[in-house]
C-alpha atoms as a PDB file:
ATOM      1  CA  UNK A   1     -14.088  10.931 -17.147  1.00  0.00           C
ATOM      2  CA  UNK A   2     -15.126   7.944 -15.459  1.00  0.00           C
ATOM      3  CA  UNK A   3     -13.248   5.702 -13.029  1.00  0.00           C
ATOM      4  CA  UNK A   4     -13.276   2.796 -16.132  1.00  0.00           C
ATOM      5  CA  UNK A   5     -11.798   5.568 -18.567  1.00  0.00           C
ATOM      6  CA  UNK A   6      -9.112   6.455 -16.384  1.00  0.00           C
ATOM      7  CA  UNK A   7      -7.887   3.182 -15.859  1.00  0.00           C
ATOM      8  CA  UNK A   8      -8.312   2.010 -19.876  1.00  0.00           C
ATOM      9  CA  UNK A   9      -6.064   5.389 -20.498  1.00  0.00           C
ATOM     10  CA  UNK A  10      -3.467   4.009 -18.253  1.00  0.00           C
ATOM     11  CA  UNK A  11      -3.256   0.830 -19.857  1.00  0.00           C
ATOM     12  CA  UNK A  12      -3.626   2.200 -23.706  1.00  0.00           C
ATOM     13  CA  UNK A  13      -0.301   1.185 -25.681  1.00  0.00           C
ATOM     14  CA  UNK A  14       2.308   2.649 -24.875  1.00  0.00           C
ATOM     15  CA  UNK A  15       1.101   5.317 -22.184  1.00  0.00           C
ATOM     16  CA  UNK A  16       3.237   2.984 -19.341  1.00  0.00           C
ATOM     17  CA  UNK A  17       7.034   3.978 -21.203  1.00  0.00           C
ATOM     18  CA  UNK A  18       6.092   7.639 -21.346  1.00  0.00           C
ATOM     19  CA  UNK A  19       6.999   8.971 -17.860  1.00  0.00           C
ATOM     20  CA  UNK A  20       4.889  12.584 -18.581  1.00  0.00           C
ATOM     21  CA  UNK A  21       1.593  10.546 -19.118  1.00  0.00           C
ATOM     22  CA  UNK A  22       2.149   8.371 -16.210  1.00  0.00           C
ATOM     23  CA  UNK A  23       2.224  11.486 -13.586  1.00  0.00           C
ATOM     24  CA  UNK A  24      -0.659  12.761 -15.156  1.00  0.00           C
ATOM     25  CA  UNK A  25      -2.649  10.148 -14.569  1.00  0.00           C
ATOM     26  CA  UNK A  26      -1.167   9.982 -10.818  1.00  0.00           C
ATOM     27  CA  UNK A  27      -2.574  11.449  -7.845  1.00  0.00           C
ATOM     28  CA  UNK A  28      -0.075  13.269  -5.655  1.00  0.00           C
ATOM     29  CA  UNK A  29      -0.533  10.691  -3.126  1.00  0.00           C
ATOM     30  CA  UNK A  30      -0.963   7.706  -4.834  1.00  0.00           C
ATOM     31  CA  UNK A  31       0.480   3.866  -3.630  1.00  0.00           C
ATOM     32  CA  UNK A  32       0.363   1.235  -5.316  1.00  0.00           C
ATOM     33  CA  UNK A  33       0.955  -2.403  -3.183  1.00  0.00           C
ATOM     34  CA  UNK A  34       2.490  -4.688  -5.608  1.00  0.00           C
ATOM     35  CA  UNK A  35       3.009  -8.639  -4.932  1.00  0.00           C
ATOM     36  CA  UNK A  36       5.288  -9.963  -7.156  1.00  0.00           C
ATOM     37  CA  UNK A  37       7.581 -13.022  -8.040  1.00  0.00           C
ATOM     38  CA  UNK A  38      10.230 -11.088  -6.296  1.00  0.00           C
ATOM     39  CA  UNK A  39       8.357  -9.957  -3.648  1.00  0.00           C
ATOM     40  CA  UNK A  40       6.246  -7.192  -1.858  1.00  0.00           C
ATOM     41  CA  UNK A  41       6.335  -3.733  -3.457  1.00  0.00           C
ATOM     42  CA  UNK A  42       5.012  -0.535  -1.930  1.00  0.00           C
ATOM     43  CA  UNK A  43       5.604   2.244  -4.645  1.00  0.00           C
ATOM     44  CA  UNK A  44       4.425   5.921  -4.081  1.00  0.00           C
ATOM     45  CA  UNK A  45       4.197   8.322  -6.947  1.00  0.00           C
ATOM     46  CA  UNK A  46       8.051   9.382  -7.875  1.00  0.00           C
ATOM     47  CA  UNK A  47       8.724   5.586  -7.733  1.00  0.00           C
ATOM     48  CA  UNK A  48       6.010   4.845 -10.123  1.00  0.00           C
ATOM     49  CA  UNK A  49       7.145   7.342 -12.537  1.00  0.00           C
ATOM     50  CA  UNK A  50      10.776   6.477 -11.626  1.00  0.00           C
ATOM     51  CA  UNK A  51       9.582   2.660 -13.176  1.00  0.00           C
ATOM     52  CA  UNK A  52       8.262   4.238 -16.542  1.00  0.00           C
ATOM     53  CA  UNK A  53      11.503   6.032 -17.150  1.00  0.00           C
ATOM     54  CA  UNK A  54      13.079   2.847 -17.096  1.00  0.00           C
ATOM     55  CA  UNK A  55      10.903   0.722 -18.651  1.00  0.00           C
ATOM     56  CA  UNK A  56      11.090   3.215 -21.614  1.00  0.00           C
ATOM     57  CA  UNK A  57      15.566   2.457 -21.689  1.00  0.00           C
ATOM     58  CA  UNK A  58      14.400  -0.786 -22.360  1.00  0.00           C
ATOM     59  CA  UNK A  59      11.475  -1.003 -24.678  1.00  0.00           C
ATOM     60  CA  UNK A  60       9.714   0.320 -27.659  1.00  0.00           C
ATOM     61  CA  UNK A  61       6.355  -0.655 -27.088  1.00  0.00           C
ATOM     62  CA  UNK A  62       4.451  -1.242 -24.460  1.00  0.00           C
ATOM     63  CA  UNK A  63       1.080  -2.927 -25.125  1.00  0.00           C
ATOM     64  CA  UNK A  64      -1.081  -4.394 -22.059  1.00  0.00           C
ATOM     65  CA  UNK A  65      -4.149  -6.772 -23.700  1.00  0.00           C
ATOM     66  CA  UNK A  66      -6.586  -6.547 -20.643  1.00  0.00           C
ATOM     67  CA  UNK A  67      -9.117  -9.748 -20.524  1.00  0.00           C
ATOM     68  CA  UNK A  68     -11.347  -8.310 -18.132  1.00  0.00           C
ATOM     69  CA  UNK A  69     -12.265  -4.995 -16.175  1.00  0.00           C
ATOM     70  CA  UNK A  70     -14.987  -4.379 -14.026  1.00  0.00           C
ATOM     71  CA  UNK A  71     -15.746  -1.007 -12.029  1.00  0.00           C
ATOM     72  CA  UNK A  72     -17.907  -0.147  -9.295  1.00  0.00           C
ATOM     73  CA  UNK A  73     -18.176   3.590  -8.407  1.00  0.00           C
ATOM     74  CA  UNK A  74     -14.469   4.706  -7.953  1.00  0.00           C
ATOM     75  CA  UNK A  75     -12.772   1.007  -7.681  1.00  0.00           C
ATOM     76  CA  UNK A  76     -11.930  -0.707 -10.684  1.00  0.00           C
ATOM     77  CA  UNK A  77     -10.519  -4.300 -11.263  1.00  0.00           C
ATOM     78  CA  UNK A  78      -8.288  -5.181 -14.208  1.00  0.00           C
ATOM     79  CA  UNK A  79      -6.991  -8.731 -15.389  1.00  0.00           C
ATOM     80  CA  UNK A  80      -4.493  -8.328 -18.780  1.00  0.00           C
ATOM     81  CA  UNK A  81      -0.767  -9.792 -19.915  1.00  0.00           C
ATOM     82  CA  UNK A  82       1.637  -7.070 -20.866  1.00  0.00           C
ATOM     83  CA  UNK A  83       3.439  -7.189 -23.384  1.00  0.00           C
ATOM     84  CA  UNK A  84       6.674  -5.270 -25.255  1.00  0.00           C
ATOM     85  CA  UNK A  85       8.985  -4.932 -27.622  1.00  0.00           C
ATOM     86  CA  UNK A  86      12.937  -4.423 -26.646  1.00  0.00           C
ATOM     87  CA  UNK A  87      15.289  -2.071 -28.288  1.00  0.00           C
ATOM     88  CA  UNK A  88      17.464  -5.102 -29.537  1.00  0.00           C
ATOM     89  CA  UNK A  89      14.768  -6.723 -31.817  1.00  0.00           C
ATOM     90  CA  UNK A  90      11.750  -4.870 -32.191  1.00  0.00           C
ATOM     91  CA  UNK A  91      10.107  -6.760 -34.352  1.00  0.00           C
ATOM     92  CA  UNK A  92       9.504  -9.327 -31.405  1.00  0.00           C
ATOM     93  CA  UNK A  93       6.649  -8.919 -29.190  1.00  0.00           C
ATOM     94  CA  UNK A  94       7.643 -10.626 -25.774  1.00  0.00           C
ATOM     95  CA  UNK A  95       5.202 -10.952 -22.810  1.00  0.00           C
ATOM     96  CA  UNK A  96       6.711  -9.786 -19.588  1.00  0.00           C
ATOM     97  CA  UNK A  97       3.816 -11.072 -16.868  1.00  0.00           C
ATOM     98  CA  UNK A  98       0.312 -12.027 -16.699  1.00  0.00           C
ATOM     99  CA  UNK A  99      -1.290  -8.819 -13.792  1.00  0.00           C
ATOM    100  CA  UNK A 100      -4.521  -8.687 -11.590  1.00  0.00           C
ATOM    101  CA  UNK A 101      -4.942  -5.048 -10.139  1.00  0.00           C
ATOM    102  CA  UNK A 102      -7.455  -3.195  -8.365  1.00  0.00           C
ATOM    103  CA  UNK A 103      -7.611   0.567  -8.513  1.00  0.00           C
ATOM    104  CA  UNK A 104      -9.477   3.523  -6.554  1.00  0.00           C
ATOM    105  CA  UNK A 105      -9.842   6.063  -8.687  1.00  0.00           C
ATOM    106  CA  UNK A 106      -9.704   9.731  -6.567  1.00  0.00           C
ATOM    107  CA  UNK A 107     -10.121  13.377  -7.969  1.00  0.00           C
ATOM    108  CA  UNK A 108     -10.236  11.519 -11.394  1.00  0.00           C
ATOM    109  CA  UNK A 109      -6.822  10.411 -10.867  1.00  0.00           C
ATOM    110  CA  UNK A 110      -4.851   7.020  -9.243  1.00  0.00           C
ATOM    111  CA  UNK A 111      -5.185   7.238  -5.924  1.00  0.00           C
ATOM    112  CA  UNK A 112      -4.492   3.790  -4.521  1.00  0.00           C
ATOM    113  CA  UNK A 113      -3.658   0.241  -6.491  1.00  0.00           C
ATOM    114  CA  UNK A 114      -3.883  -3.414  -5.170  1.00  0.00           C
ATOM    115  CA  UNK A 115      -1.624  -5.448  -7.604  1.00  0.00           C
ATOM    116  CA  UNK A 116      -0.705  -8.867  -8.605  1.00  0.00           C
ATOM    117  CA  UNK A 117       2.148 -10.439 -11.197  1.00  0.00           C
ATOM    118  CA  UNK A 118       3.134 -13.355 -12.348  1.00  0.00           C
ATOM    119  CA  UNK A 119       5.245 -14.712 -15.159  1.00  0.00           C
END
């Protein structure tokens, strides 16, 4: 599978609230460096799986509309706005954040991410 189809499968609907799908996706010694509205984030693998299992308590859906991606080799740049539906009305889609990320892509797997939020 490419670098590009890696990524995509990471951001397909849903794939972020189920905690099994995440790991797979993972490599063992991935990190993702996360800038945020509340800060700096460095997340390794059990904390990234750790933040599926709770998105999951919280939503139904999970959809992530990406704008753009671009790859080159095994690094891969994604712009999208995710979005989700909550337990308490999920007939509402609500958008959580607008995200720029860059992944490296390693053994076919996560290996390191370079991300951006904001509201």
């Amino acid at each position: 599978m490419s670098a590009k189809a890696i990524v995509q499968e990471f951001y397909k609907s849903d794939v972020l609230l189920d905690a099994d799908k995440v790991k797979a996706l993972l490599h063992p010694d991935v990190v993702l460096e996360w800038h945020s509205t509340k800060g700096f984030l460095k997340l390794h693998k059990s904390q990234i799986v750790d933040l599926s299992m709770e998105l999951s308590k919280a939503y139904v859906r999970s959809k992530s509309r990406i704008s753009h991606i671009v790859a080159n080799g095994n690094t891969v740049a994604v712009r999208y706005a995710h979005y989700v539906k909550t337990i308490e009305n999920p007939r509402e889609e609500m958008m959580l954040a607008h995200f720029m990320v860059v992944w490296e892509v390693k053994d076919d797997k996560l290996y390191r991410g370079y991300q951006m939020s904001q509201l």
